[in-house]
C-alpha atoms as a PDB file:
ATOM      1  CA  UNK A   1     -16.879 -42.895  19.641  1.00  0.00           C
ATOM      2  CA  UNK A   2     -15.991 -39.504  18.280  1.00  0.00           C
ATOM      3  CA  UNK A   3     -18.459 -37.422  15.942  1.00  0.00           C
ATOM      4  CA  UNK A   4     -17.544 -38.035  12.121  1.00  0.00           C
ATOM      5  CA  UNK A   5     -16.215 -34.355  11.231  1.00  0.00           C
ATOM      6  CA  UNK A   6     -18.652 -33.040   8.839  1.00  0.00           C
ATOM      7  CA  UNK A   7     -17.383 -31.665   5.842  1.00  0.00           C
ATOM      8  CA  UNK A   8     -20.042 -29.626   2.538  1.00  0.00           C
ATOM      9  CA  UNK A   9     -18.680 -29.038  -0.214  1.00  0.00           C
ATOM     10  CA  UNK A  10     -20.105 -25.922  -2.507  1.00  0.00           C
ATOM     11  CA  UNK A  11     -20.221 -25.836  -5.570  1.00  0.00           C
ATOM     12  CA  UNK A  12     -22.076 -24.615  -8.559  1.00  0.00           C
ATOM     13  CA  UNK A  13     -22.435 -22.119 -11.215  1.00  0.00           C
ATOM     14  CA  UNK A  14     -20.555 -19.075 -11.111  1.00  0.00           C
ATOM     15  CA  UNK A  15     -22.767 -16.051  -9.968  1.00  0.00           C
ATOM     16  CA  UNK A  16     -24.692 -18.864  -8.208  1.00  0.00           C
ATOM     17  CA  UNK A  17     -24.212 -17.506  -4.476  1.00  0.00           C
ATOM     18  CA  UNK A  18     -21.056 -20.059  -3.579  1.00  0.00           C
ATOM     19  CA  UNK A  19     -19.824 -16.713  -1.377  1.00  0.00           C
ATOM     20  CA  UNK A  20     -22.893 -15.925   0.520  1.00  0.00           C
ATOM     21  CA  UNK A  21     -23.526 -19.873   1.415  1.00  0.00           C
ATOM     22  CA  UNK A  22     -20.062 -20.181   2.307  1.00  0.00           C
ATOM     23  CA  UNK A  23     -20.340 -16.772   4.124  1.00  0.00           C
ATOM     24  CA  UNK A  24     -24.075 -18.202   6.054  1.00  0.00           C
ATOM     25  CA  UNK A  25     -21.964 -21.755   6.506  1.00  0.00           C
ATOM     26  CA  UNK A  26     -19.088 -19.651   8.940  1.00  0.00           C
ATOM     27  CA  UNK A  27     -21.626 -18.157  10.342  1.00  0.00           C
ATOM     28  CA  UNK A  28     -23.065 -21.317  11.452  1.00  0.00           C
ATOM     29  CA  UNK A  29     -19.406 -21.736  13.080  1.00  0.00           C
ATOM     30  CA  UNK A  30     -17.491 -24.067  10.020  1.00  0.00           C
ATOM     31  CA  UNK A  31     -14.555 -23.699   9.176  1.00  0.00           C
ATOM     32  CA  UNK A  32     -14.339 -22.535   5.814  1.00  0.00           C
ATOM     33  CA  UNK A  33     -12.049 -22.488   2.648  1.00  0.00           C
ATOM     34  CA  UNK A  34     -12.640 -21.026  -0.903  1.00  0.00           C
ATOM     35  CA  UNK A  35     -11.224 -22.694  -3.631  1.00  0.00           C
ATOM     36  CA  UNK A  36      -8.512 -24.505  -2.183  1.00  0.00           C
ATOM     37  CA  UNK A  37      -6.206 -26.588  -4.581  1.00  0.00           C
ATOM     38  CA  UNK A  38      -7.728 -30.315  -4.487  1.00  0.00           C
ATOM     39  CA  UNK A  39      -4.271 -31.414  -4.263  1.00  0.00           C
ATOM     40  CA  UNK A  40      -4.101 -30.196  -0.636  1.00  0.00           C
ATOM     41  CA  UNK A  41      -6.892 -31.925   0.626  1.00  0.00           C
ATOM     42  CA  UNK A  42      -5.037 -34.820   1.736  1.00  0.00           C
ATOM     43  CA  UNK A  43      -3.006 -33.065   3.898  1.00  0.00           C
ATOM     44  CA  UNK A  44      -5.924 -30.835   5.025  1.00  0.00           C
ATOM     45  CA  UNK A  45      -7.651 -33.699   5.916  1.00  0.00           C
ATOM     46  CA  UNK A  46      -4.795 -35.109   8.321  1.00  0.00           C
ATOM     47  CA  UNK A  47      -4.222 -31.877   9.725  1.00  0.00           C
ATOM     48  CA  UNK A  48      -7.827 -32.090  11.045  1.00  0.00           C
ATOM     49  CA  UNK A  49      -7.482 -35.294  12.402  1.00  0.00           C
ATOM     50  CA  UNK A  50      -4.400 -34.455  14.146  1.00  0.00           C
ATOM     51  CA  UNK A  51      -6.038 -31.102  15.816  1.00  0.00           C
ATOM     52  CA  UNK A  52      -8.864 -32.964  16.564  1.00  0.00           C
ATOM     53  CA  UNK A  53     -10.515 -29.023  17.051  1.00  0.00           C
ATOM     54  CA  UNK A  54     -12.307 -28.563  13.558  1.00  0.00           C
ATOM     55  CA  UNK A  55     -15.204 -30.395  13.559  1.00  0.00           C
ATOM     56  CA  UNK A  56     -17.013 -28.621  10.559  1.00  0.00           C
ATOM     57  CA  UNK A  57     -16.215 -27.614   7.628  1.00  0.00           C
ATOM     58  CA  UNK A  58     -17.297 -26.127   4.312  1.00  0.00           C
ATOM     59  CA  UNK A  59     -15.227 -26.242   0.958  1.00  0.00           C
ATOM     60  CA  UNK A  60     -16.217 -23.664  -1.877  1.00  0.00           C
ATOM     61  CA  UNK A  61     -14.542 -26.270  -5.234  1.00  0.00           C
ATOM     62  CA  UNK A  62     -15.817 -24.457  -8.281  1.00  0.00           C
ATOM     63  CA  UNK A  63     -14.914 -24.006 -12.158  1.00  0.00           C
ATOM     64  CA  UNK A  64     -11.574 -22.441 -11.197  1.00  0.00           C
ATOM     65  CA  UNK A  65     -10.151 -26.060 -10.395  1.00  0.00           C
ATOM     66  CA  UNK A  66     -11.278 -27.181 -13.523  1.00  0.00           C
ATOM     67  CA  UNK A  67      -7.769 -27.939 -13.968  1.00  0.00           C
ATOM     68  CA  UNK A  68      -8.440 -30.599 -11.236  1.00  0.00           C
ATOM     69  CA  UNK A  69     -11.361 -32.022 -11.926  1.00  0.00           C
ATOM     70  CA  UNK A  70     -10.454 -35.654 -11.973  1.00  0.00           C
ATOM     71  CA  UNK A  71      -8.630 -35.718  -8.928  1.00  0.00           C
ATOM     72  CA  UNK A  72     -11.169 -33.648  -7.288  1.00  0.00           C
ATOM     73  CA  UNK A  73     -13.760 -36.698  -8.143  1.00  0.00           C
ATOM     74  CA  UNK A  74     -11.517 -39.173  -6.733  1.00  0.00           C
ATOM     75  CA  UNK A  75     -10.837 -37.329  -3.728  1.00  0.00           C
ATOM     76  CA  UNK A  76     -14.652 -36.819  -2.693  1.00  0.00           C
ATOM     77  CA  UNK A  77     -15.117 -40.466  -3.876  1.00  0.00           C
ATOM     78  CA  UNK A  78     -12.193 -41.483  -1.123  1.00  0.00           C
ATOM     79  CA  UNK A  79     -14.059 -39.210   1.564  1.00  0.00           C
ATOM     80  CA  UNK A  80     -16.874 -41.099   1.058  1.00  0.00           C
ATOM     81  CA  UNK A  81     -15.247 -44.230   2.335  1.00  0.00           C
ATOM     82  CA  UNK A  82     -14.345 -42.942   5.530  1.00  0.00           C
ATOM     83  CA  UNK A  83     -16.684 -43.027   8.795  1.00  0.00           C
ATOM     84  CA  UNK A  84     -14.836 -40.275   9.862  1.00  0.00           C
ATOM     85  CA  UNK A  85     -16.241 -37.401   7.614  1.00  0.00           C
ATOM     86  CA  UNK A  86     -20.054 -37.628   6.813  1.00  0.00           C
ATOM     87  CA  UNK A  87     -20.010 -35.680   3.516  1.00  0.00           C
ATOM     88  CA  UNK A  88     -22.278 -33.633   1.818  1.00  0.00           C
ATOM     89  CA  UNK A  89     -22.653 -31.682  -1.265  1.00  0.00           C
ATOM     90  CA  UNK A  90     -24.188 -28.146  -1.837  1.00  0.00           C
ATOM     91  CA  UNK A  91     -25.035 -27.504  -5.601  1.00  0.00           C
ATOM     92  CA  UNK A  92     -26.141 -24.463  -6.291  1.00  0.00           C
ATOM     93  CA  UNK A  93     -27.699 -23.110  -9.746  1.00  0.00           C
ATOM     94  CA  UNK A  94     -29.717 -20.017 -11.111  1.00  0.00           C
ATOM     95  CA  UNK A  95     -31.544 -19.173 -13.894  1.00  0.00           C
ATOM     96  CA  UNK A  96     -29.116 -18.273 -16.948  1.00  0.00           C
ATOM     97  CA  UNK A  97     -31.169 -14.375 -16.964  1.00  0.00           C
ATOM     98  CA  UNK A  98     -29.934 -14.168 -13.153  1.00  0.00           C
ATOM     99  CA  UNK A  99     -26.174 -15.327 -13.647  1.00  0.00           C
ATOM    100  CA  UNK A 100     -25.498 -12.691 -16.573  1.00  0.00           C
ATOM    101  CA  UNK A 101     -27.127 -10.126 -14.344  1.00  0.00           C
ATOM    102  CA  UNK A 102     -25.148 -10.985 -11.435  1.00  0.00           C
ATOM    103  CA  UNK A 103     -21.779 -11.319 -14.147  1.00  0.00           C
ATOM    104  CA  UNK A 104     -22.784  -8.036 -15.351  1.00  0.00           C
ATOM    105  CA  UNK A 105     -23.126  -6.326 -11.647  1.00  0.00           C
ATOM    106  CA  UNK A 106     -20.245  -8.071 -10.124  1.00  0.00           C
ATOM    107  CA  UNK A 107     -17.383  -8.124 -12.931  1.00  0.00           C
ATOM    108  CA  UNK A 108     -13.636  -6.481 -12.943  1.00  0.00           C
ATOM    109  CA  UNK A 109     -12.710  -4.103 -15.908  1.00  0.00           C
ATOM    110  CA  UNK A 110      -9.765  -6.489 -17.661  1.00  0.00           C
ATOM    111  CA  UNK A 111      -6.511  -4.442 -16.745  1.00  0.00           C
ATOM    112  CA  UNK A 112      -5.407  -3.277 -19.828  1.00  0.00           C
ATOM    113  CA  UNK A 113      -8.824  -2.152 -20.718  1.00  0.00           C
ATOM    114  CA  UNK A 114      -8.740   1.731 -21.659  1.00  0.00           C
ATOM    115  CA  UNK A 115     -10.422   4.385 -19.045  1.00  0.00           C
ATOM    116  CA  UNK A 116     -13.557   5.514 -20.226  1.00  0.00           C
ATOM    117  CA  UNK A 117     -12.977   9.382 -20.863  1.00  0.00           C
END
């Protein structure tokens, strides 16, 4: 019997470190996608099967699909039905101090924001 694939899914607060796990989880040699529309996972999902060469993978489904939150739920809850993907989640969290520091380090200028000067 073949290996289930198996699939985490990370998710969590922004400024939480979803890029560095999924960064550490392609190290590890998965195959990795960063906010992905939810709609696509069927299709994802088949095209895995079908390869039969992916055999990890790790899913960064934050906030920015908030838009697809409900079908998001229903897709995970479908994934856990099926002995071929053993499923995990990664939630990750920091202290509110922490996020707003790493918001305040990490954010863009909005585009129409006057230059300083």
């Amino acid at each position: 019997m073949k290996e289930p694939l198996k699939l985490v899914v990370i998710t969590g607060m922004s400024g939480a470190g979803k890029t560095v796990a999924v960064q550490s989880f392609e190290d590890l040699g998965y195959f990795c996608i960063d906010n992905m529309p939810p709609t696509l996972l069927p299709k994802f999902w088949e095209l895995v099967r079908e390869s039969g060469k992916v055999n990890k993978v790790a899913l960064v489904i934050d906030l920015r699909s908030r838009a697809f939150y409900d079908e998001i739920i229903e897709m995970l809850n479908d994934l856990g039905s099926d002995n071929f993907i053993d499923a995990k989640i990664l939630f990750l969290d920091a202290s509110d101090a922490e996020l707003v520091a790493r918001y305040k380090e990490t954010r863009r200028s909005h585009p129409l924001a006057m230059e300083a000067g």
